[in-house]
N, C-alpha and C. Protein backbone atom coordinates (compact mmCIF):
# COMPACT_ATOMS: atom_id res chain seq x y z
N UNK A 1 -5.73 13.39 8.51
CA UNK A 1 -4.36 13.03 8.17
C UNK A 1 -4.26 12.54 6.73
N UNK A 2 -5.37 11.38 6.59
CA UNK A 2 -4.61 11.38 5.10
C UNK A 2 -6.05 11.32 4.30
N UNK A 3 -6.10 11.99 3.14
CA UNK A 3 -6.97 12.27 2.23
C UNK A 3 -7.78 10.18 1.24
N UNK A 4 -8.60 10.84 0.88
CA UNK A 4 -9.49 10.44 0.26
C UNK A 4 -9.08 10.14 -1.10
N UNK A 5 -9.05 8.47 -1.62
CA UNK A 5 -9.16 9.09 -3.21
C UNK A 5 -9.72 9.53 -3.94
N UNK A 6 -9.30 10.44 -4.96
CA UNK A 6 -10.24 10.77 -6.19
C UNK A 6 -9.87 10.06 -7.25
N UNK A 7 -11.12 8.74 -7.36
CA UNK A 7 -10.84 8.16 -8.49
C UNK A 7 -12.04 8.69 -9.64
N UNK A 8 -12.09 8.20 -10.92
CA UNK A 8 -12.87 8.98 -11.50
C UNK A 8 -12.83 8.00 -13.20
N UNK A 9 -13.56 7.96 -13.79
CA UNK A 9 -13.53 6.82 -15.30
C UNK A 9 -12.93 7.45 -15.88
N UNK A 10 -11.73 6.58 -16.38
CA UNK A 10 -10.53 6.56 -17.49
C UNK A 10 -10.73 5.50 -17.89
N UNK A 11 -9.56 5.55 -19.39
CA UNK A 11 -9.14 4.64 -19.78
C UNK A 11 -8.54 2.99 -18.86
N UNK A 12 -9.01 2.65 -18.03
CA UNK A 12 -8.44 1.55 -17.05
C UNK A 12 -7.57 0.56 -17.85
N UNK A 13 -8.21 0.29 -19.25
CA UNK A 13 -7.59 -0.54 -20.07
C UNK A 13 -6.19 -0.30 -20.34
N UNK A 14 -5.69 1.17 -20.38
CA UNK A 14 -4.38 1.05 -20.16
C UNK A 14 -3.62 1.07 -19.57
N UNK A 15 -3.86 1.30 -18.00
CA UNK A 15 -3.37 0.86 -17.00
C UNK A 15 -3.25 -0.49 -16.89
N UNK A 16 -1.94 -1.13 -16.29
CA UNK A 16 -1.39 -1.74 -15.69
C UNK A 16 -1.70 -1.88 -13.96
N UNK A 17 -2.27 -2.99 -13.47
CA UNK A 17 -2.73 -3.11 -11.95
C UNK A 17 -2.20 -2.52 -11.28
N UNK A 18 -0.42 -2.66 -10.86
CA UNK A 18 0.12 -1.94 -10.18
C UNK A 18 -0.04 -0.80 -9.76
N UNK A 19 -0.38 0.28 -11.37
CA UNK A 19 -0.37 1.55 -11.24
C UNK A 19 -1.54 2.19 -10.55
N UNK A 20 -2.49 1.11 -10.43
CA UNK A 20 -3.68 1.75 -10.08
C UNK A 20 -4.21 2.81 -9.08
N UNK A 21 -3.30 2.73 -7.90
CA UNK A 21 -3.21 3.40 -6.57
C UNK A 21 -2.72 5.04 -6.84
N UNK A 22 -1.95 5.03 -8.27
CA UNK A 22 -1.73 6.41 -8.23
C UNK A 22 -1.90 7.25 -9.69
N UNK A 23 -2.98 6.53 -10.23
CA UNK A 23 -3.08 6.93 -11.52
C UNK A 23 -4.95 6.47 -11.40
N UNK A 24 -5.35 7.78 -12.21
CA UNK A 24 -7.02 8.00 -11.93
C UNK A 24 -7.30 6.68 -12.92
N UNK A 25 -8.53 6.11 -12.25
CA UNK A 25 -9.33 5.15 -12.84
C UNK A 25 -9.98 4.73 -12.63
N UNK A 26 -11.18 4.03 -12.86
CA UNK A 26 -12.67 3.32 -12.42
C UNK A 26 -12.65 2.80 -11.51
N UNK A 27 -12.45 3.53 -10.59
CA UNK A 27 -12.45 2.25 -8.89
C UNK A 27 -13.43 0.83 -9.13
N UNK A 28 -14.28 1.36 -8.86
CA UNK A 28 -15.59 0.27 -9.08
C UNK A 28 -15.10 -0.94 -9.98
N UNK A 29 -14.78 -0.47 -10.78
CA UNK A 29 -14.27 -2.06 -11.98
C UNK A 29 -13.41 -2.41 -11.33
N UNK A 30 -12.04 -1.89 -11.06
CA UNK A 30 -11.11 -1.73 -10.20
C UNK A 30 -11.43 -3.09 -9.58
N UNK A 31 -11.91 -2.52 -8.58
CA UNK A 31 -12.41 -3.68 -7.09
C UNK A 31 -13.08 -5.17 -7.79
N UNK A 32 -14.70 -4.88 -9.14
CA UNK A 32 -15.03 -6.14 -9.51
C UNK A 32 -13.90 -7.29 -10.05
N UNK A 33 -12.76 -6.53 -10.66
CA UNK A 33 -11.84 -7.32 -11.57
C UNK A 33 -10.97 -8.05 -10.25
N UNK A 34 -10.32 -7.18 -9.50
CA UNK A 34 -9.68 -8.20 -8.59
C UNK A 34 -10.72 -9.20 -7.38
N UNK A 35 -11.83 -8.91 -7.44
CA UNK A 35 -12.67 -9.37 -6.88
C UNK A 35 -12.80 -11.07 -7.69
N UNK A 36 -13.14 -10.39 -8.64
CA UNK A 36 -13.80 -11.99 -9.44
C UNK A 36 -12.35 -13.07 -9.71
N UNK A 37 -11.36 -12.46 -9.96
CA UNK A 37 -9.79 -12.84 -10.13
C UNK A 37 -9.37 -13.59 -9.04
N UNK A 38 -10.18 -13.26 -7.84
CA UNK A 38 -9.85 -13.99 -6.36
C UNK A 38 -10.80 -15.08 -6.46
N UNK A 39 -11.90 -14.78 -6.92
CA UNK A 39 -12.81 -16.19 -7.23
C UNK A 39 -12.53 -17.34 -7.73
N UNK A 40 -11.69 -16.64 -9.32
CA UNK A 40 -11.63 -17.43 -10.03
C UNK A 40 -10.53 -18.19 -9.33
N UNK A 41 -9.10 -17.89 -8.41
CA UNK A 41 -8.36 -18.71 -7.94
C UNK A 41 -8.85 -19.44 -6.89
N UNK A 42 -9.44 -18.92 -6.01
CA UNK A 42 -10.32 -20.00 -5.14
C UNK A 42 -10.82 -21.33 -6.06
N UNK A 43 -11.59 -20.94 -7.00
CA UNK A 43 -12.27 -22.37 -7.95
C UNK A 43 -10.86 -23.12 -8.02
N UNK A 44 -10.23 -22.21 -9.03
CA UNK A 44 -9.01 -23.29 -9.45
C UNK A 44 -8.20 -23.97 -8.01
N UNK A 45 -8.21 -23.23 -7.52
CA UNK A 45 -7.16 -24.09 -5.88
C UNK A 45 -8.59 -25.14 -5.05
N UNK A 46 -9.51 -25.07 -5.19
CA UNK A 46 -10.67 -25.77 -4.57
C UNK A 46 -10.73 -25.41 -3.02
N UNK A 47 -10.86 -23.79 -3.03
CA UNK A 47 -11.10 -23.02 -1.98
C UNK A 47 -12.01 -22.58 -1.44
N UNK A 48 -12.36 -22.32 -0.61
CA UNK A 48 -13.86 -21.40 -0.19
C UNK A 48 -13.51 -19.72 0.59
N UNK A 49 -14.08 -19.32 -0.89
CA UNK A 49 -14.23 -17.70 -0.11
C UNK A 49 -15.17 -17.39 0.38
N UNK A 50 -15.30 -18.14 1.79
CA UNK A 50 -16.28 -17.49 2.97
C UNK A 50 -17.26 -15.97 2.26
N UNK A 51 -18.39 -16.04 3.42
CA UNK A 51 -18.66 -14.93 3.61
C UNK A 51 -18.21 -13.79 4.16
N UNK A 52 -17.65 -14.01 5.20
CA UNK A 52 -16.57 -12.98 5.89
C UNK A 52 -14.87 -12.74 5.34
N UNK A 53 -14.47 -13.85 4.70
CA UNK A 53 -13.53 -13.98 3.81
C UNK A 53 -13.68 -13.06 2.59
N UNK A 54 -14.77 -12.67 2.02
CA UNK A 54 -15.36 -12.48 0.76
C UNK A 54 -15.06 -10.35 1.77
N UNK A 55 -16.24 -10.83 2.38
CA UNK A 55 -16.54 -9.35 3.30
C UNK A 55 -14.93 -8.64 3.66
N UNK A 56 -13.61 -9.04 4.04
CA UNK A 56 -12.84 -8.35 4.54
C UNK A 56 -12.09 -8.35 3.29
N UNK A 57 -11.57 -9.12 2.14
CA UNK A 57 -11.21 -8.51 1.10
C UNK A 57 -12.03 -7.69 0.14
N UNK A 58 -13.40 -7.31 -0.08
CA UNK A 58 -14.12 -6.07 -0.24
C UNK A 58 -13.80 -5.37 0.46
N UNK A 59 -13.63 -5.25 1.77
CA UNK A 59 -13.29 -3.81 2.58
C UNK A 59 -11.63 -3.26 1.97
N UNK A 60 -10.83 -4.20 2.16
CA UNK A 60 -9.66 -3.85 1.60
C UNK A 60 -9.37 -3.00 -0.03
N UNK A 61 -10.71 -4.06 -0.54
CA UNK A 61 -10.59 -3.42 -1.97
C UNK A 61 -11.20 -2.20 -2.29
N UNK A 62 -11.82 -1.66 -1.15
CA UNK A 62 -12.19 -0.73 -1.43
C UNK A 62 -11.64 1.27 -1.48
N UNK A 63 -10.45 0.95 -0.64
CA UNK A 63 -9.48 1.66 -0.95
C UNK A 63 -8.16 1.13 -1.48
N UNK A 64 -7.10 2.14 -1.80
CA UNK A 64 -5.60 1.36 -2.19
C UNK A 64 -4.95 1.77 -1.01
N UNK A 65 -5.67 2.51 -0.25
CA UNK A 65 -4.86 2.51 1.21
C UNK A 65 -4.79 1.34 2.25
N UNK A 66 -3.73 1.36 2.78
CA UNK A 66 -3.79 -0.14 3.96
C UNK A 66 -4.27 0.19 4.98
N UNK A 67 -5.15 -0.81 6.01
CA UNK A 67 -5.95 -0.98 6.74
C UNK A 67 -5.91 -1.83 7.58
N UNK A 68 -5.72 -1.04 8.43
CA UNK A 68 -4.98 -2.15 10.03
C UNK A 68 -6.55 -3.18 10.29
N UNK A 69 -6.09 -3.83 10.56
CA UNK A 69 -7.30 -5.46 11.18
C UNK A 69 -8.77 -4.51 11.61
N UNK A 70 -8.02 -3.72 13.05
CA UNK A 70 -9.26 -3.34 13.62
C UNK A 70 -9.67 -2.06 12.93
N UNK A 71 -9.24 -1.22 12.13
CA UNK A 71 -9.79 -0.74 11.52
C UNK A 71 -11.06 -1.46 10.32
N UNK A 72 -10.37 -2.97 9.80
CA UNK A 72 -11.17 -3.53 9.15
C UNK A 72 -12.76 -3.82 10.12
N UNK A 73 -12.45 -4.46 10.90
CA UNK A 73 -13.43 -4.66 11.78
C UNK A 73 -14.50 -3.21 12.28
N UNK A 74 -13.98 -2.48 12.08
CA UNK A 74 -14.43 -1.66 12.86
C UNK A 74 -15.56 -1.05 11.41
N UNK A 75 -14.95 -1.33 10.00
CA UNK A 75 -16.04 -1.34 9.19
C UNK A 75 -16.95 -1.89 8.81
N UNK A 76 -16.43 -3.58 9.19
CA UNK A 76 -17.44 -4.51 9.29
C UNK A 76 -18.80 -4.71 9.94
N UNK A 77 -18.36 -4.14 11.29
CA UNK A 77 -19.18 -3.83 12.03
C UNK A 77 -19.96 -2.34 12.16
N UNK A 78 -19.26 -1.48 11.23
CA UNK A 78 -20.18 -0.68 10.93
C UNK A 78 -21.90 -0.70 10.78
N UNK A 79 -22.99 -0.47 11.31
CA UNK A 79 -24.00 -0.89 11.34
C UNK A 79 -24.69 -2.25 11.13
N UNK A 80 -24.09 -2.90 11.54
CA UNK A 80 -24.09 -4.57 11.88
C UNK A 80 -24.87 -4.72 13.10
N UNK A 81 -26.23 -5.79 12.62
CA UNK A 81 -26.57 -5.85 13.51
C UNK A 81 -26.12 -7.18 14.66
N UNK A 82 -25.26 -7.71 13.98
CA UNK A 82 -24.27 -8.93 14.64
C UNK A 82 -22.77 -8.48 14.39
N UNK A 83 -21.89 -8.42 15.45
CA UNK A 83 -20.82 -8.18 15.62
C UNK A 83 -19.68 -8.97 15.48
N UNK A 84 -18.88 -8.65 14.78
CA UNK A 84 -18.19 -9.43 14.82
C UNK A 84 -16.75 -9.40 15.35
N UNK A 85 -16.10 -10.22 15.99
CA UNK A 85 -15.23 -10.58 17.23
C UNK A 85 -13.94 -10.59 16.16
N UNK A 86 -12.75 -9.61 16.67
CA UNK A 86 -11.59 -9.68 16.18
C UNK A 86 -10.81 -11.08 15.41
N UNK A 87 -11.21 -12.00 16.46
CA UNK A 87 -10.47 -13.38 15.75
C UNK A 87 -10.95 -13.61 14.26
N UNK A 88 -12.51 -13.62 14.05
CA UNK A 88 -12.62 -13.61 12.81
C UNK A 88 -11.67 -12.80 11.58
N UNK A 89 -12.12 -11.71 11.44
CA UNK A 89 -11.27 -10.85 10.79
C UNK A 89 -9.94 -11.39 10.90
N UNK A 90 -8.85 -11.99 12.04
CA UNK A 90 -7.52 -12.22 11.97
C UNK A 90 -7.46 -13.48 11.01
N UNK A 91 -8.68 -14.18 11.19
CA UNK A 91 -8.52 -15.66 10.43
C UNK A 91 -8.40 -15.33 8.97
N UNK A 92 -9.54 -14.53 9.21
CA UNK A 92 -9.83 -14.38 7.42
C UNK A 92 -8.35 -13.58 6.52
N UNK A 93 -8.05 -12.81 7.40
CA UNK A 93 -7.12 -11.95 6.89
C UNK A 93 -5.50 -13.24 6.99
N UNK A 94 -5.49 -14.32 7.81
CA UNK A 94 -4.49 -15.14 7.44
C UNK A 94 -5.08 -15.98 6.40
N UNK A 95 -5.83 -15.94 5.99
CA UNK A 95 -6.31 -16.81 4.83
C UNK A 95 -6.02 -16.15 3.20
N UNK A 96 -6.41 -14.64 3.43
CA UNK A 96 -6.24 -13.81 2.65
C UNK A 96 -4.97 -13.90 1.85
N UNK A 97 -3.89 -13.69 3.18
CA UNK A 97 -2.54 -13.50 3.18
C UNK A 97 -1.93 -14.67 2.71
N UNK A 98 -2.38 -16.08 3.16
CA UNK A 98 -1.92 -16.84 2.64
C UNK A 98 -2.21 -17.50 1.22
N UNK A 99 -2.64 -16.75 0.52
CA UNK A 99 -3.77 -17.49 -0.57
C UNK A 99 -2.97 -16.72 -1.59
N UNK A 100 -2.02 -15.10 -1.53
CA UNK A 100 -1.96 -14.21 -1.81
C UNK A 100 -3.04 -13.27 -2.73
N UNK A 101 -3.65 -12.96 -1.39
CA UNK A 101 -5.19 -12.35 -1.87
C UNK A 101 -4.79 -10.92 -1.61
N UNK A 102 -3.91 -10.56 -0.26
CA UNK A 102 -3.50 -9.32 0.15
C UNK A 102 -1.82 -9.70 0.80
N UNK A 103 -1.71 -8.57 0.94
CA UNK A 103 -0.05 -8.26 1.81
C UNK A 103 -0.15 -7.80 2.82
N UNK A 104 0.70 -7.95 3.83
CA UNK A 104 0.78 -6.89 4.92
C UNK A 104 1.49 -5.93 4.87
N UNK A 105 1.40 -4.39 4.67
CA UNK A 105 2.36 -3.37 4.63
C UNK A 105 3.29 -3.49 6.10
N UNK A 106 4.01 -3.95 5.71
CA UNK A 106 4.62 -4.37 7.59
C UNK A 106 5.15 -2.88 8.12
N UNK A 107 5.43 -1.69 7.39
CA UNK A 107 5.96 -0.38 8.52
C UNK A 107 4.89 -0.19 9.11
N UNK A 108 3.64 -0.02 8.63
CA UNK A 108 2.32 0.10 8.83
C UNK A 108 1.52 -0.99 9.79
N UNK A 109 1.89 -1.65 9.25
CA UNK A 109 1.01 -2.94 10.52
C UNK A 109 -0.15 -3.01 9.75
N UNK A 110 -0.23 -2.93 8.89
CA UNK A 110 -1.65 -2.63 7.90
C UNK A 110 -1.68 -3.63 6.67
N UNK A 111 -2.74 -4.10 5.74
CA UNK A 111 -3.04 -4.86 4.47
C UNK A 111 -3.36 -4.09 3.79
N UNK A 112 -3.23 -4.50 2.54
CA UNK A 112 -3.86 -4.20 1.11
C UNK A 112 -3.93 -4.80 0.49
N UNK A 113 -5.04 -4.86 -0.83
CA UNK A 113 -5.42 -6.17 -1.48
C UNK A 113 -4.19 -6.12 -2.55
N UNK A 114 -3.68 -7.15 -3.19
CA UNK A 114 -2.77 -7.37 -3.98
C UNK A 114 -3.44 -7.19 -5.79
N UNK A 115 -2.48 -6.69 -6.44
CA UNK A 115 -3.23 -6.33 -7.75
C UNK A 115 -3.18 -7.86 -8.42
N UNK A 116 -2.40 -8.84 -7.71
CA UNK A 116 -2.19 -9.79 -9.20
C UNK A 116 -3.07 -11.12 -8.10
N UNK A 117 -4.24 -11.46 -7.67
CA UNK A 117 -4.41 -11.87 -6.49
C UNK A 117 -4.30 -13.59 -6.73
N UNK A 118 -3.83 -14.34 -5.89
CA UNK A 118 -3.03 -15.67 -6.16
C UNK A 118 -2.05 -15.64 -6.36
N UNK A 119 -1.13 -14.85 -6.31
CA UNK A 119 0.36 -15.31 -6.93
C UNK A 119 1.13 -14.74 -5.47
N UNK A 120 2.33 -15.62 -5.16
CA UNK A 120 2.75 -15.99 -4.15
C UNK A 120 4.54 -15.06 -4.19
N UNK A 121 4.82 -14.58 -5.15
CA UNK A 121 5.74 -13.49 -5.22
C UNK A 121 6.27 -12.49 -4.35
N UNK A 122 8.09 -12.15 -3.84
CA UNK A 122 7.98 -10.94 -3.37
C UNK A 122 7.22 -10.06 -3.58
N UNK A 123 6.89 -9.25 -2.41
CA UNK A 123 6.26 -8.01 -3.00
C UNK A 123 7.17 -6.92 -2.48
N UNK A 124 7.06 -5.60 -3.66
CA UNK A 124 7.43 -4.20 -3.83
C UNK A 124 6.37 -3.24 -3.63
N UNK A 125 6.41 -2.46 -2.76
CA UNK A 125 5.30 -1.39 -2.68
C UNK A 125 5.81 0.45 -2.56
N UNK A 126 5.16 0.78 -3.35
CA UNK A 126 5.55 2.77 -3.27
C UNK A 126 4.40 2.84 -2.25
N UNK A 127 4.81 3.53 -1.78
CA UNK A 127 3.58 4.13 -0.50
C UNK A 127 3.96 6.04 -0.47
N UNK A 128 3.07 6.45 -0.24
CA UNK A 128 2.94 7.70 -0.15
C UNK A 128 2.65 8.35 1.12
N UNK A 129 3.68 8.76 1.16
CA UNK A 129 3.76 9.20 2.97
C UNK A 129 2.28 10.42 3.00
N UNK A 130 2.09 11.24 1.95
CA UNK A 130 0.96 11.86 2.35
C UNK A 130 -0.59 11.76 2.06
N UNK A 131 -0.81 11.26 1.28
CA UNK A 131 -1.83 10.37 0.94
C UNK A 131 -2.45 8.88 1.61
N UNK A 132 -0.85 7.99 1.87
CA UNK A 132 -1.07 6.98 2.11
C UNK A 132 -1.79 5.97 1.09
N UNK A 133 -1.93 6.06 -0.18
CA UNK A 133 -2.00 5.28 -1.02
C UNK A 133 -0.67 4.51 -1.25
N UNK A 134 -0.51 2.65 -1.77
CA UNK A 134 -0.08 1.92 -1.80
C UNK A 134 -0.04 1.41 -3.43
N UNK A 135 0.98 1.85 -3.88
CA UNK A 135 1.03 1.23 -4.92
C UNK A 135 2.01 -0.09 -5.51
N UNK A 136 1.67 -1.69 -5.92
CA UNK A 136 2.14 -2.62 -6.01
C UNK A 136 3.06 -2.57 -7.44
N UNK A 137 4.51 -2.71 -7.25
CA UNK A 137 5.00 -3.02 -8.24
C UNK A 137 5.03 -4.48 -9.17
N UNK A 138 5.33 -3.76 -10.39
CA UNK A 138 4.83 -5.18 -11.47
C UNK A 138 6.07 -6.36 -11.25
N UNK A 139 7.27 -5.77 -10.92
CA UNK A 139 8.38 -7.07 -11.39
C UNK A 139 9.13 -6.76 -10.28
N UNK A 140 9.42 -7.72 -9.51
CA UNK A 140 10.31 -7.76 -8.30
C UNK A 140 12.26 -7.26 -8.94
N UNK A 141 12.59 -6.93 -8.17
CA UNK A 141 13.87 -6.84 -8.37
C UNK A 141 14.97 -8.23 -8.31
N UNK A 142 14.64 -9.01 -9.60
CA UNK A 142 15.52 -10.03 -9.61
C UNK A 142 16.58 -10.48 -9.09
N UNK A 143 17.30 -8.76 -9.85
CA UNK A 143 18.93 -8.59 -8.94
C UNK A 143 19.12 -8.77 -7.44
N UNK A 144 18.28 -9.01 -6.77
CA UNK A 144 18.37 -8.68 -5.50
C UNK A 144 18.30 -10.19 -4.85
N UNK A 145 17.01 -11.28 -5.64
CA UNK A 145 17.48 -12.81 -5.25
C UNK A 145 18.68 -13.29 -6.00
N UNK A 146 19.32 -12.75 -7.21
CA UNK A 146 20.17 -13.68 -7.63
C UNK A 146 21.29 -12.95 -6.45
N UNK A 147 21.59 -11.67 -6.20
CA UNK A 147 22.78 -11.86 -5.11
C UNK A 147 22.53 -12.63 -4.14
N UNK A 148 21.33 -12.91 -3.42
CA UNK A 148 21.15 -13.17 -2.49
C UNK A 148 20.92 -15.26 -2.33
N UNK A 149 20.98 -15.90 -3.79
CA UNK A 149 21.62 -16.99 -4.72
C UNK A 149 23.03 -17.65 -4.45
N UNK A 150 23.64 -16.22 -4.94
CA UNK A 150 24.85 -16.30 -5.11
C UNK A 150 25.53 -16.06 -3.95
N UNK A 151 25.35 -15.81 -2.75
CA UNK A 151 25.56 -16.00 -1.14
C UNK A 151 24.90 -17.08 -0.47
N UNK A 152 24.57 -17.95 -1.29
CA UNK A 152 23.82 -19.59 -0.58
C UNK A 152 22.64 -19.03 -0.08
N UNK A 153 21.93 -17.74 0.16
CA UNK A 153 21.18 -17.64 1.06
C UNK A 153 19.75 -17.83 0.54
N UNK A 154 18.71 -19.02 1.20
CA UNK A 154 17.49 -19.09 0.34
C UNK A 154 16.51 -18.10 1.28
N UNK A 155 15.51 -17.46 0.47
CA UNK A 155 14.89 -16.48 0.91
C UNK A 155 13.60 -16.99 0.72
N UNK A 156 12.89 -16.62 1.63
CA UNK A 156 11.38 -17.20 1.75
C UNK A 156 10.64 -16.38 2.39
N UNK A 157 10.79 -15.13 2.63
CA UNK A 157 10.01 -14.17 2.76
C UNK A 157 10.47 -12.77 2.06
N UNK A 158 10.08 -11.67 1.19
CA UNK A 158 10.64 -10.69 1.06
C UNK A 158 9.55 -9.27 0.68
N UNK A 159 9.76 -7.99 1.11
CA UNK A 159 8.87 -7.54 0.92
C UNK A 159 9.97 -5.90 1.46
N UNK A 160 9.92 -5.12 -0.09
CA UNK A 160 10.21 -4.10 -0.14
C UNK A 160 9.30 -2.75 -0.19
N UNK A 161 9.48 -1.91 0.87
CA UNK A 161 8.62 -0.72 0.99
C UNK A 161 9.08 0.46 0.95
N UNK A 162 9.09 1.24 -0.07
CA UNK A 162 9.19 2.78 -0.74
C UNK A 162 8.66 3.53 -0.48
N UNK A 163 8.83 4.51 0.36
CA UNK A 163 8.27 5.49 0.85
C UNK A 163 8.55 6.64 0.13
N UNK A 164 7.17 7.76 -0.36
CA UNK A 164 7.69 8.85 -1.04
C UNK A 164 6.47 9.66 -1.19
N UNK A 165 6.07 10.78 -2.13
CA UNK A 165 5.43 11.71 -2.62
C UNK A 165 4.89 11.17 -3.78
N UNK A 166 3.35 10.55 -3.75
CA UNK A 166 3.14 10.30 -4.98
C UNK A 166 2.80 11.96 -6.08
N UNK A 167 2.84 11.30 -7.74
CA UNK A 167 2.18 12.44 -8.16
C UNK A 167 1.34 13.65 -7.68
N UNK A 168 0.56 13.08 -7.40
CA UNK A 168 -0.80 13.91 -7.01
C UNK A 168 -0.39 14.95 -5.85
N UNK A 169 0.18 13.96 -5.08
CA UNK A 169 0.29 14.95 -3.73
C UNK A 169 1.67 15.64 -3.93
N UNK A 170 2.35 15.44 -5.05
CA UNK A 170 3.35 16.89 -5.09
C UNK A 170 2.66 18.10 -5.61
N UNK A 171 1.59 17.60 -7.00
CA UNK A 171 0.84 18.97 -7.03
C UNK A 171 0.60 20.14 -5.82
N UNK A 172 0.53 19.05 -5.07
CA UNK A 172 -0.26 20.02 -3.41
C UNK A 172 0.83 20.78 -3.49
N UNK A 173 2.15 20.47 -3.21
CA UNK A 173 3.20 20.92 -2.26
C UNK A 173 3.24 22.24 -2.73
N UNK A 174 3.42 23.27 -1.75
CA UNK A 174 3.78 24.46 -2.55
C UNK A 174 3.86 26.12 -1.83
């Protein structure tokens, strides 16, 4: 059902995080940069990124596709010789979530690691109905809390999801 990325070394430096999910680039750095970026906010907040904490946002980071719990688990435990029990993974992944380490793609029921990791912001996501890559937008749509301001209404959760044809996979179409 849904393909594989092909990522491949570019310029990464001129990419922008967001774009990363649909524009070729060094996976590998990719993953170390938001990796160590989650560290570094753990230090500054006086957090602990577990071992299994550490383990299920690597799995996440390792594609830009989202990844339902037990699918996570089910990589975790990929040749493991100790298993590990769903609750874990749910903890870690509310820890994740709450830390803003990842999002939940909610049509999906699925996570993905967040490009800007610590920051507590709506999130905007393009998703690609045929690929299934997830790509995070850079700037929330302002316009959308100040109406929502300007109707008294305070908002404390928000999370917009775009569904479409990325680049790549219109090449296919044909």
């Amino acid at each position: 059902m849904s393909r594989k990325n092909k990522h491949s070394p570019a310029n990464s430096n001129a990419l922008k995080p967001g774009n990363f999910a649909f524009r070729k680039h060094d996976h590998r750095r990719c993953q170390r940069q938001l990796l160590s970026a989650a560290r570094q906010v753990c230090e500054r907040r006086q957090l602990r990124l577990t071992a299994r904490r550490r383990q299920v946002l690597e799995t996440l980071l390792a594609s830009h596709q989202p990844m339902g719990a037990y699918d996570i688990l089910a990589e975790l435990n990929r040749g493991a010789a100790d298993r590990i029990a769903p609750p874990i993974v749910y903890r870690a992944l509310e820890f994740l979530l709450a830390e803003g380490f990842i999002h939940r793609i909610e049509s999906r029921n699925a996570f993905v690691s967040c490009v800007h990791p610590g920051h507590r912001s709506a999130a905007q996501f393009l998703i690609c109905r045929d690929c299934e890559q997830v790509a995070e937008l850079e700037n929330p749509d302002a316009g959308l809390f100040a109406q929502a301001d300007d109707l008294g209404f305070a908002v404390d959760h928000s999370v917009v999801e775009i569904t479409g044809v990325c680049a790549e996979c219109q090449k296919h179409v044909g």
